[in-house]
Protein backbone atom coordinates (compact mmCIF):
# COMPACT_ATOMS: atom_id res chain seq x y z
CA UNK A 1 77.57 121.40 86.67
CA UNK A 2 78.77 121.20 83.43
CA UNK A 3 75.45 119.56 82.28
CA UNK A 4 75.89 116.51 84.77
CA UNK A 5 72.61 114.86 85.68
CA UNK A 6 72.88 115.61 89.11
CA UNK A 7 70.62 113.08 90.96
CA UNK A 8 67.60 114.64 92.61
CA UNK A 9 69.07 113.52 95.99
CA UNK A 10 71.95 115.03 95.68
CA UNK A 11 75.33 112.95 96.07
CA UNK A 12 77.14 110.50 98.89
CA UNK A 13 80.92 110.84 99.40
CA UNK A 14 82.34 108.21 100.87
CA UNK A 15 86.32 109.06 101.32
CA UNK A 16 86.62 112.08 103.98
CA UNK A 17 88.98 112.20 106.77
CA UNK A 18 88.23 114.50 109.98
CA UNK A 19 91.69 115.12 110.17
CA UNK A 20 91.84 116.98 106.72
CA UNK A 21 88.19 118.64 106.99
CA UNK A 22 88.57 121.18 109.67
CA UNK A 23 88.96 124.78 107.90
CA UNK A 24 92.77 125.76 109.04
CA UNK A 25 91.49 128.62 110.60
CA UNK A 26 89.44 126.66 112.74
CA UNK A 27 92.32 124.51 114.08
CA UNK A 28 94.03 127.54 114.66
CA UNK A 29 91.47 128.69 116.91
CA UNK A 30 91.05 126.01 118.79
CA UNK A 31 94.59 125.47 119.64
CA UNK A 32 94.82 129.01 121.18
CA UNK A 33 91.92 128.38 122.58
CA UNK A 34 92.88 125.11 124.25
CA UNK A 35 96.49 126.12 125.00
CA UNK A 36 97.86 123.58 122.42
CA UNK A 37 101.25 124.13 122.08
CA UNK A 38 102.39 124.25 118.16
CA UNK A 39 105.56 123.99 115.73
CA UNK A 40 105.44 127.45 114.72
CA UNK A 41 105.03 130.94 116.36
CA UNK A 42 102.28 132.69 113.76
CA UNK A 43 99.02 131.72 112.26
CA UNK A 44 100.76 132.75 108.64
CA UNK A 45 103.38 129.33 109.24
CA UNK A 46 100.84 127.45 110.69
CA UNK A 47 98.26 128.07 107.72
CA UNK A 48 101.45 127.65 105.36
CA UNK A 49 101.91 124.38 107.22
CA UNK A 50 99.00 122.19 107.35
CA UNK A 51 97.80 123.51 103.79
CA UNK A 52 98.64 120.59 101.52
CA UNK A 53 100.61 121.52 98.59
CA UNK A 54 102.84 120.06 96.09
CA UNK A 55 105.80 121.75 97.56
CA UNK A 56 104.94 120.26 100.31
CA UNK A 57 103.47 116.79 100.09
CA UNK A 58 105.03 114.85 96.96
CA UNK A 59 104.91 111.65 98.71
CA UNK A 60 102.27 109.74 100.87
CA UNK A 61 104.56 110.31 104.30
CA UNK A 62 104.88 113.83 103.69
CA UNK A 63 101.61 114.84 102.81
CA UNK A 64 101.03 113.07 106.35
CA UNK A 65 103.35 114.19 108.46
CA UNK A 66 101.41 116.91 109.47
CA UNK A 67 98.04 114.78 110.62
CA UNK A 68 99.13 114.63 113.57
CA UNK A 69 99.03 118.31 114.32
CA UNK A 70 95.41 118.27 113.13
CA UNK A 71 94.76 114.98 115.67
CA UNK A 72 96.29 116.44 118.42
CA UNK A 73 94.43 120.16 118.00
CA UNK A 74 91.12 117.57 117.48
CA UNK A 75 91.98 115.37 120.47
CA UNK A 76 89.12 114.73 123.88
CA UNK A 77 85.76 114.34 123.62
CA UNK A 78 84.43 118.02 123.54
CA UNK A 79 87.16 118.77 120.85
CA UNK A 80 85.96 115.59 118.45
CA UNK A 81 82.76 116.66 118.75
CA UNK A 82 82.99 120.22 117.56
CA UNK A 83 85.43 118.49 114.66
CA UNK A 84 82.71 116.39 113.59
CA UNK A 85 79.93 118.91 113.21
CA UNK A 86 82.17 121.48 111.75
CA UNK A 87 83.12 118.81 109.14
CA UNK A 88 79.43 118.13 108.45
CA UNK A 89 78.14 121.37 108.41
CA UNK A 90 81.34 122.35 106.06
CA UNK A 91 80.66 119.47 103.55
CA UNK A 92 76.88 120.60 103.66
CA UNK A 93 77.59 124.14 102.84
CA UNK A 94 80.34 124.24 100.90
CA UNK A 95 81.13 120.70 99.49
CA UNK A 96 79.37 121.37 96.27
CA UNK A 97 80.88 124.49 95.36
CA UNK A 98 83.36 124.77 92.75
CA UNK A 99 85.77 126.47 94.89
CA UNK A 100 86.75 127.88 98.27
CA UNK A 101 88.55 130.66 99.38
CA UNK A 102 91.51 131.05 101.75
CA UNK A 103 89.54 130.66 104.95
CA UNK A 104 87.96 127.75 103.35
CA UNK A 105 84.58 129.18 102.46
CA UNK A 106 82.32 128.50 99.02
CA UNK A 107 83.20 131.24 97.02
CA UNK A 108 79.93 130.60 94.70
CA UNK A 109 77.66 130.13 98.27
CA UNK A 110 74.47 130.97 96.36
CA UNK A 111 74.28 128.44 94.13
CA UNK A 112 75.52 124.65 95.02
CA UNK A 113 76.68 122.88 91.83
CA UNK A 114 77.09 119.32 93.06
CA UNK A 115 74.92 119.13 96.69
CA UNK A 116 76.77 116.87 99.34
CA UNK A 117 73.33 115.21 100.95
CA UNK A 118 75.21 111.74 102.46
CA UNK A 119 78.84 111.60 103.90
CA UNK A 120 81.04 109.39 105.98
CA UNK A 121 83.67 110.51 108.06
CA UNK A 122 86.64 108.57 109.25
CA UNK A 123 88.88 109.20 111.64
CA UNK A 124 91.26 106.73 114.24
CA UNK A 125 89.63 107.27 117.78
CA UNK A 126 92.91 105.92 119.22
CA UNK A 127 94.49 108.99 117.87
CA UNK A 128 92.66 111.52 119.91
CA UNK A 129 92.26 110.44 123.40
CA UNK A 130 95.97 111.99 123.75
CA UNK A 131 97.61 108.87 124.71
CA UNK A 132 95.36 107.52 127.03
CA UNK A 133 94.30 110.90 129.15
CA UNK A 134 90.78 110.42 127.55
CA UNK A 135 88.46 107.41 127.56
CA UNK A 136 87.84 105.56 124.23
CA UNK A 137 84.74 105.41 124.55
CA UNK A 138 84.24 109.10 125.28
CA UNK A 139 86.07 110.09 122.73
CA UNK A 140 83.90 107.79 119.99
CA UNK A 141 80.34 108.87 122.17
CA UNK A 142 81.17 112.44 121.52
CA UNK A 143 81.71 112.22 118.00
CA UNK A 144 78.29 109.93 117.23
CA UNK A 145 76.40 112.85 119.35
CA UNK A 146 77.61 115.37 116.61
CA UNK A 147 76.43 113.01 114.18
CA UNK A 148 72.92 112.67 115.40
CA UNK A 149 72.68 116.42 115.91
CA UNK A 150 73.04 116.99 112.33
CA UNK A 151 70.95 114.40 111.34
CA UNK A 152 68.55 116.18 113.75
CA UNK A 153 69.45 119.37 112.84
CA UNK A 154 69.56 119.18 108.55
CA UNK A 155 65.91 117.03 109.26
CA UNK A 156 67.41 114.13 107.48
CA UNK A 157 68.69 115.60 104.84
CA UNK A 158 72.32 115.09 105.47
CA UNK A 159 72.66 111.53 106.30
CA UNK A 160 76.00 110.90 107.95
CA UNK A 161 78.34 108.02 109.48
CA UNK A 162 81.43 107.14 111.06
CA UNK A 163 84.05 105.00 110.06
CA UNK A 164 87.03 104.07 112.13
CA UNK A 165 90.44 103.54 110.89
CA UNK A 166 92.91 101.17 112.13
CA UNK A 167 96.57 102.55 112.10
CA UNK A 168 99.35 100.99 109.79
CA UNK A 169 101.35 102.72 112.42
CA UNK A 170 99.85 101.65 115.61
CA UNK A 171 100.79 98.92 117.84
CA UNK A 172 98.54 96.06 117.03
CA UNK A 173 97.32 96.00 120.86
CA UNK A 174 96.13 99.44 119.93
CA UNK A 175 94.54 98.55 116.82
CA UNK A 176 93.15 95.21 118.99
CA UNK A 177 91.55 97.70 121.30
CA UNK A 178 89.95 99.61 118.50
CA UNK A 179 88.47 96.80 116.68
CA UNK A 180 87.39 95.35 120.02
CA UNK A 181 85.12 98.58 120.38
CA UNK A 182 84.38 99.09 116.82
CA UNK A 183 82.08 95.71 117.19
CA UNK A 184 80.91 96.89 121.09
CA UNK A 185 79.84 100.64 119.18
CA UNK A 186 78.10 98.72 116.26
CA UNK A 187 76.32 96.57 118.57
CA UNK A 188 74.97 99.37 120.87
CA UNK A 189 73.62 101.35 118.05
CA UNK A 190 76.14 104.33 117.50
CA UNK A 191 76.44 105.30 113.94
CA UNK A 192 79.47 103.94 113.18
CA UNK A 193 79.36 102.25 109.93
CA UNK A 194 82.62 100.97 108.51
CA UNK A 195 85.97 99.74 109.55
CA UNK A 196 88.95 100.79 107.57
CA UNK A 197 93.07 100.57 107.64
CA UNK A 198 94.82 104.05 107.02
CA UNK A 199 98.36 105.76 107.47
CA UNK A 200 101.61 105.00 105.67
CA UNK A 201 102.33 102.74 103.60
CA UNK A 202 105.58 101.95 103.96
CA UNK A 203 105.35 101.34 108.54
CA UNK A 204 103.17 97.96 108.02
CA UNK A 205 103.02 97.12 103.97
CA UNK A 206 101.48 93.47 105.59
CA UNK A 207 103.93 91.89 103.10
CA UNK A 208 104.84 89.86 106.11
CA UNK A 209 102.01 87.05 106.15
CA UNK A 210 102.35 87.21 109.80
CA UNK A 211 101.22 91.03 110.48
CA UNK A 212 98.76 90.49 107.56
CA UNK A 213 97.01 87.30 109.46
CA UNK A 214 97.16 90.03 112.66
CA UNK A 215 95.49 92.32 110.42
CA UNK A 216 92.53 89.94 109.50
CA UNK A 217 92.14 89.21 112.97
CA UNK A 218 91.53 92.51 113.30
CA UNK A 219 89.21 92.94 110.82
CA UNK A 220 87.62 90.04 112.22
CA UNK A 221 86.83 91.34 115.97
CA UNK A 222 85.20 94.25 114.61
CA UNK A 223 82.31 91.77 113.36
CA UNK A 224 79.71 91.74 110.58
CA UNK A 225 78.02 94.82 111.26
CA UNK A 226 80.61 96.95 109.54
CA UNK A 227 81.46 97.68 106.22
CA UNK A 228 84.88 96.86 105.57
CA UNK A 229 87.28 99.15 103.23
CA UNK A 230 91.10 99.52 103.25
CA UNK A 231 93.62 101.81 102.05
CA UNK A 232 95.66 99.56 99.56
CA UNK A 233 98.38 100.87 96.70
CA UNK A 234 98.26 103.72 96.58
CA UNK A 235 102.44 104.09 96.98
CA UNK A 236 104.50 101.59 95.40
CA UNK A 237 104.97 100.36 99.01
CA UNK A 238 102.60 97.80 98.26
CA UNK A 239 103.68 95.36 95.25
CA UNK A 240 100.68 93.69 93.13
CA UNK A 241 101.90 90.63 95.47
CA UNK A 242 100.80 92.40 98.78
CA UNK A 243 98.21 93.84 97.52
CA UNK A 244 96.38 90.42 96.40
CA UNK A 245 97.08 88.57 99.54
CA UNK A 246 95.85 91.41 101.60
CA UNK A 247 92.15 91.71 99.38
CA UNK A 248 92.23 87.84 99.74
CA UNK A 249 92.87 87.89 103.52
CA UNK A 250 91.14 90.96 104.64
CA UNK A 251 88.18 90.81 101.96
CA UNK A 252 86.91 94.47 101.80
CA UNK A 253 83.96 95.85 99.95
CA UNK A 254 85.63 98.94 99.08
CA UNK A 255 89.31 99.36 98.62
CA UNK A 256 91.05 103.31 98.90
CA UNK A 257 93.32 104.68 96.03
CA UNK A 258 93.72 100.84 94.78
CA UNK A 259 96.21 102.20 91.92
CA UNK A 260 98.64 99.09 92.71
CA UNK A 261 95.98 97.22 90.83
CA UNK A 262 95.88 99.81 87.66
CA UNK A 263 99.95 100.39 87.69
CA UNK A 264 100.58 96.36 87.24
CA UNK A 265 98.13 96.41 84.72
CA UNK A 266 99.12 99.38 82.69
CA UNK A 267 102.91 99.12 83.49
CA UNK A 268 103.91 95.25 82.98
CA UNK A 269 100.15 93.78 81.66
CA UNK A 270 99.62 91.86 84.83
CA UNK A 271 95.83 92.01 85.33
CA UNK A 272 95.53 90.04 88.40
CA UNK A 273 94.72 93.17 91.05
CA UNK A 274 91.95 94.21 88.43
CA UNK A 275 90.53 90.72 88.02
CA UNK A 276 90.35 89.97 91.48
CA UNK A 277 88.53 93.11 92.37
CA UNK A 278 86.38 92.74 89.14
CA UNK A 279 85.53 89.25 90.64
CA UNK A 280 84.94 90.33 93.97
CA UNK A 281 82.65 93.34 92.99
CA UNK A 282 85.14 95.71 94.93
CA UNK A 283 84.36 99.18 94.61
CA UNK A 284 87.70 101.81 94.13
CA UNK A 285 87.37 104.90 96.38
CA UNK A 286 89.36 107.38 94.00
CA UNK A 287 90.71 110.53 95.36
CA UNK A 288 91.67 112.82 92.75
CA UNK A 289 93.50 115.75 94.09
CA UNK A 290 95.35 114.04 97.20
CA UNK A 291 96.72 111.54 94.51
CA UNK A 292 98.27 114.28 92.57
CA UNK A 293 99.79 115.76 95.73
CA UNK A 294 101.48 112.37 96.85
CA UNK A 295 103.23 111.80 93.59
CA UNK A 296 100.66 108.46 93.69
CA UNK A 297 99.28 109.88 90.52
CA UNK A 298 101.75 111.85 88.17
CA UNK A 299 98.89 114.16 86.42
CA UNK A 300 95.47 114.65 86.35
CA UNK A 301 95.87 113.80 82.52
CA UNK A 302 96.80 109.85 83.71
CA UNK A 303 93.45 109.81 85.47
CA UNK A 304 91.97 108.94 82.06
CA UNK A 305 93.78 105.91 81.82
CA UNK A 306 93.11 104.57 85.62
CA UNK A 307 89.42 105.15 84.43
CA UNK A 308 89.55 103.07 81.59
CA UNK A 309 90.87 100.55 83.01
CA UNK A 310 88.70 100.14 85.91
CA UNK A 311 85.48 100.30 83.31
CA UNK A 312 87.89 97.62 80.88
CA UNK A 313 87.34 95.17 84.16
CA UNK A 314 83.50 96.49 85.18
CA UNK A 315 85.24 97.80 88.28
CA UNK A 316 83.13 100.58 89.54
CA UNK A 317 84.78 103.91 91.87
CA UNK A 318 83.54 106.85 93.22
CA UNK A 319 85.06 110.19 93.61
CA UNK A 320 86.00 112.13 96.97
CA UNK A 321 87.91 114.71 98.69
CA UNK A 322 89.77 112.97 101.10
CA UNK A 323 91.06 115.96 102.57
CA UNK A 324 88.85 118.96 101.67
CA UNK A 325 90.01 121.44 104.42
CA UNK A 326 93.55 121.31 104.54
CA UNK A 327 93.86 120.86 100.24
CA UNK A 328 91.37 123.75 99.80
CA UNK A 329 89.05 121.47 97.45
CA UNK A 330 85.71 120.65 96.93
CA UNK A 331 84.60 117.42 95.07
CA UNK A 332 82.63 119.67 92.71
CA UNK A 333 86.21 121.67 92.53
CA UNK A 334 87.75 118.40 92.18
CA UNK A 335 85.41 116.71 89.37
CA UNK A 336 85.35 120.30 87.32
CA UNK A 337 88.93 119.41 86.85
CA UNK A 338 89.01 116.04 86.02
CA UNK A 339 86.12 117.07 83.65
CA UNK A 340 87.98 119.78 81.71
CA UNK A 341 90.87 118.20 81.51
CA UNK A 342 89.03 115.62 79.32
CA UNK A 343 90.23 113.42 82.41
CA UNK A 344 86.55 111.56 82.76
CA UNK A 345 83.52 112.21 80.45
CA UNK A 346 80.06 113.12 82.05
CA UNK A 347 79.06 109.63 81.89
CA UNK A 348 81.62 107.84 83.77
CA UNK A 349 81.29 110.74 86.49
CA UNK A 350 77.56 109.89 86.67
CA UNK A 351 77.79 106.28 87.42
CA UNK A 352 80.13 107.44 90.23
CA UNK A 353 77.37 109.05 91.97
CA UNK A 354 75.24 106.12 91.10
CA UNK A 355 78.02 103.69 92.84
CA UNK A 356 78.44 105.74 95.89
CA UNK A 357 74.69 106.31 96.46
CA UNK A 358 74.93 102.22 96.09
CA UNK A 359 77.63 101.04 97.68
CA UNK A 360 77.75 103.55 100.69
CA UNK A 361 77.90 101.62 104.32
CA UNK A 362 75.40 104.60 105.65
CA UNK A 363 72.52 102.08 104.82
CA UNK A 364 73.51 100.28 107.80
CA UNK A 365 72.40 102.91 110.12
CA UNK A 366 69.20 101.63 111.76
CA UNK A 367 66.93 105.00 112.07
């Protein structure tokens, strides 16, 4: 790919949600299937729908708005299940392709440019046992079973995990619940790997000290046996303030689209965000592509200067989808671009692999 050194391996991405890697077509199907009832009357509006666009998304709540379609098509045990492995199996076979086509297949299927051999997969449990009709634990049992029966089924050569995200949006009893099992599933042996905090922005910025000490209790239920990783500025939701109490308070390993950090930096030379996660060894999950489509990132061009100032600090990031399925990406797709548009040299892309393969929770599984 573009005379990368690919490692032998092949690479880890670390930043995929289950509600944006389910081909469209598949969701489709399974909500006729399942009797789902949906906002529009034809496959044509529903494909329009759910694929994220820029006349469609341009900010974080927007280019949300329509999870909760994909979680409710994705909700009960059997349907997390067949979620999860089409997810894995999709990454596996198309992930390093340059491109896919309208149904969401690799268009270049004989030839993988950038191999996807590690992945992990979040998703918020809470938000598909359809308020409370299905158990929890069902719900999270079903989804580790797909898990193992790829790692079964690929012989170990697609390692996966799960990670489970607390809601911004959610109730903190909810969230209590969730963090309550996220230690109990940890402790039993289930491949769940990581605890993280997703959803908008702008419901719960934790700029009240009071919902951000809720929040670290939180993180604290779930226990040590998790990796810990938060979305954290990517909107402007979150001032440089927020953002360094909540790194202080929560203390993550990884930190999602931390751009609050770059944009105090580049925009009023306040380096604090930077520092901190320089001195803290905090890794920045960057997601090109869904960036762009938020408005959190104004053009792939500005990606050059997040870069540099992440390797200014010795901050290191790694490069994901975040959404593959419902943007129509691939993270080869997704690096070719940043690549030609002089975005990232090859070097800088390379140490990403090098970081994720590092700094990947999936070497807490216990085989």
């Amino acid at each position: 790919m573009m005379n990368l050194q690919i490692p032998d391996a092949g690479v880890v991405e670390q930043h995929v949600h289950l509600g944006g890697a389910v081909p469209i077509h598949r969701l489709y199907e399974a909500a006729v299937d399942r009797g789902i009832r949906l906002p529009v009357q034809s496959y044509d509006e529903f494909a329009s729908l759910l694929h994220r666009r820029r006349d469609n998304s341009g900010t974080l709540e927007r280019y949300l708005e329509i999870y909760e379609v994909a979680e409710r098509i994705q909700s009960g045990p059997q349907a997390v299940r067949e979620s999860v492995l089409i997810a894995l199996n999709g990454a596996a076979r198309t992930g390093g392709s340059l491109a896919v086509d309208l149904e969401g297949e690799a268009t270049t299927p004989l030839r993988q440019q950038l191999p996807i051999r590690a992945l992990e997969l979040r998703f918020n449990p809470m938000k598909r046992n359809g308020n409370g009709i299905w158990d929890l634990d069902r719900v999270m049992l079903a989804a580790c079973s797909a898990v193992n029966e790829i790692r079964t089924a690929y012989k170990g050569k697609l390692k996966a995990g799960l990670m489970v995200c607390l809601g911004r949006d959610l109730p903190f009893e909810e969230n209590l619940i969730l963090a309550k099992k996220v230690s109990l599933w940890a402790e039993e042996g289930l491949p769940v790997v990581g605890l993280d905090l997703a959803g908008p922005e702008s419901s719960n910025s934790l700029e009240d000290s009071a919902r951000l000490e809720e929040m670290a209790e939180l993180y604290r239920r779930a226990g040590p046996k998790v990796g810990r990783t938060v979305h954290c500025g990517e909107t402007r939701a979150i001032q440089l303030e927020t953002f360094l109490k909540t790194v202080q308070t929560l203390e993550p390993e990884r930190i999602g689209h931390p751009l609050t950090a770059v944009r105090a930096y580049c925009e009023d030379g306040d380096a604090r965000g930077l520092k901190l996660m320089a001195e803290r060894g905090i890794t920045a999950e960057l997601c090109m592509l869904s960036n762009l489509l938020t408005g959190a990132v104004q053009s792939i061009e500005s990606y050059r200067t997040i870069l540099n100032a992440f390797d200014q600090f010795g901050i290191r990031y790694t490069f994901s989808t975040d959404a593959p399925s419902l943007q129509k990406s691939t993270l080869a797709g997704e690096i070719g671009s940043l690549l030609q548009s002089k975005a990232v040299r090859p070097d800088q892309v390379e140490q990403s692999f090098e970081t994720a393969a590092q700094t990947t929770f999936l070497h807490r599984l216990v085989h």
